[in-house]
C-alpha atoms as a PDB file:
ATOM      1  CA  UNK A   1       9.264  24.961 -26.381  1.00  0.00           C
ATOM      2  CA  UNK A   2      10.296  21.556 -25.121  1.00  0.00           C
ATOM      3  CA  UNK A   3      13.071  19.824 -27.269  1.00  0.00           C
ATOM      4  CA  UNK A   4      11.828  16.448 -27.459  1.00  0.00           C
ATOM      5  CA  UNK A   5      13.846  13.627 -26.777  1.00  0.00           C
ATOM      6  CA  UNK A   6      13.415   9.939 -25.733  1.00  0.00           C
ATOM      7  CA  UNK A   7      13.446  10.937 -21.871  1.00  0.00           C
ATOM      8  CA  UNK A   8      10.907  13.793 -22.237  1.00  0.00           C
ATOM      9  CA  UNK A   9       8.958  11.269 -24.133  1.00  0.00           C
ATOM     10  CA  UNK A  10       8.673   9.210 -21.426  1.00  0.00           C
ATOM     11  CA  UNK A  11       8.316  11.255 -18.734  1.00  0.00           C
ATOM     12  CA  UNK A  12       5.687  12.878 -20.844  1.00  0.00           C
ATOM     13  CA  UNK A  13       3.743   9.334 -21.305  1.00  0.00           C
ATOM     14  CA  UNK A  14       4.367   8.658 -17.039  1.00  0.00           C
ATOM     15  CA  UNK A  15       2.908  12.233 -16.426  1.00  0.00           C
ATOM     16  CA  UNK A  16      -0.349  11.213 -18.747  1.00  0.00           C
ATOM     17  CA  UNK A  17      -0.477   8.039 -17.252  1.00  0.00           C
ATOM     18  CA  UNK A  18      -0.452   9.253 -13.514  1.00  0.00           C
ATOM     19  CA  UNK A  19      -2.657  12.300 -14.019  1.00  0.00           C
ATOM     20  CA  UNK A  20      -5.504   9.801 -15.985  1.00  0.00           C
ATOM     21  CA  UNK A  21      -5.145   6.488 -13.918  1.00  0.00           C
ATOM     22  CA  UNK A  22      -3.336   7.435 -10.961  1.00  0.00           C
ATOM     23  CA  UNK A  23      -6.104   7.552  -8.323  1.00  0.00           C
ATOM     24  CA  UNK A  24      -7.548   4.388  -9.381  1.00  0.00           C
ATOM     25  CA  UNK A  25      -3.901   2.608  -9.118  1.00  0.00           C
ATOM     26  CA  UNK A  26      -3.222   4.710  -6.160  1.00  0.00           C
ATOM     27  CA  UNK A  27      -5.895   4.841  -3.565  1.00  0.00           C
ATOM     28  CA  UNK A  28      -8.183   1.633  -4.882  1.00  0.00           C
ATOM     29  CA  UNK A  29     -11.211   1.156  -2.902  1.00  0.00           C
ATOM     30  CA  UNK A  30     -11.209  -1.810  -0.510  1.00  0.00           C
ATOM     31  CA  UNK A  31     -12.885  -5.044  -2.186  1.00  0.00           C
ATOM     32  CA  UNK A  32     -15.473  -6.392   0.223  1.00  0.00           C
ATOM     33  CA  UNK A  33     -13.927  -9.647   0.299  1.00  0.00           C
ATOM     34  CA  UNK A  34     -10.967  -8.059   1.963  1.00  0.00           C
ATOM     35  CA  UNK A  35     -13.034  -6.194   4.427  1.00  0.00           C
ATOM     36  CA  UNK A  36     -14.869  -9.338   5.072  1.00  0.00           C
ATOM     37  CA  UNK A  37     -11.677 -10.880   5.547  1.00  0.00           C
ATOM     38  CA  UNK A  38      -9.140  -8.093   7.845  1.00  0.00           C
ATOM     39  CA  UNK A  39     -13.059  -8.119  10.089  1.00  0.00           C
ATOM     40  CA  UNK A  40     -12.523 -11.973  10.476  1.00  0.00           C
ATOM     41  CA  UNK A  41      -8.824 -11.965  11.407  1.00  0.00           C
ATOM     42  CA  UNK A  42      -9.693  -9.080  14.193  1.00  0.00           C
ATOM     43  CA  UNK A  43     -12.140 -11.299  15.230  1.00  0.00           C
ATOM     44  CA  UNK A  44     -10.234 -14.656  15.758  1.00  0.00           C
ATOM     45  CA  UNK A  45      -7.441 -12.703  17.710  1.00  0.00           C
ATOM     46  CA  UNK A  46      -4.717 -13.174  14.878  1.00  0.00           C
ATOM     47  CA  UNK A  47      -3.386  -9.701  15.862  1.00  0.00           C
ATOM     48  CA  UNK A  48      -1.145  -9.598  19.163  1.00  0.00           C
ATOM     49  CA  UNK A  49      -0.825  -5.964  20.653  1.00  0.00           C
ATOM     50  CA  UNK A  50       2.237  -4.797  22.202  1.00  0.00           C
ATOM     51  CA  UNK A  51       2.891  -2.031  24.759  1.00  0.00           C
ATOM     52  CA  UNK A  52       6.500  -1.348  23.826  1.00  0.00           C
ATOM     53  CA  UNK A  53       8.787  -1.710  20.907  1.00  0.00           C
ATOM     54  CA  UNK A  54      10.907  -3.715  23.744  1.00  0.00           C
ATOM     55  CA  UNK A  55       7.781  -6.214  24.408  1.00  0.00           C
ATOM     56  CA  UNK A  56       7.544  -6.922  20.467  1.00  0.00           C
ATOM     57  CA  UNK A  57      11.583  -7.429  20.445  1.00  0.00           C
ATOM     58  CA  UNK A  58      11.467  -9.672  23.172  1.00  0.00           C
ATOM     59  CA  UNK A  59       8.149 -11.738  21.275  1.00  0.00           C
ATOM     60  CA  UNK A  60       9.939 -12.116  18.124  1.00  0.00           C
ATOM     61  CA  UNK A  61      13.566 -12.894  19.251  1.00  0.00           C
ATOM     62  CA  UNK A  62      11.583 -16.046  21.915  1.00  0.00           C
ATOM     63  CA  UNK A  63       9.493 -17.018  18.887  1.00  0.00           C
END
């Protein structure tokens, strides 16, 4: 049996915690805002690709 002590306590309550909630704080499902949102940004061009680690070192050190 367990000896039960202020640590196993808590990792006790974490365990419950993360076995009940933990996919829903975990992997949340997108809001559709946000998709709206990330589809909009793709859109406009925000995003700059780079071919190289090199080519995004040289972008952000001439910024």
């Amino acid at each position: 049996m367990i000896q039960r002590t202020p640590d196993t306590e808590l990792s006790m309550s974490i365990e419950k915690v993360v076995l009940e909630y933990g996919k829903e704080i975990l992997e949340p499902e997108l809001r559709p805002e946000f998709i709206q949102k990330i589809n909009r940004i793709e859109k406009e061009g925000k995003f700059k690709t780079f071919k190289s680690v090199d080519e995004l070192r040289n972008y952000t050190e001439n910024a």
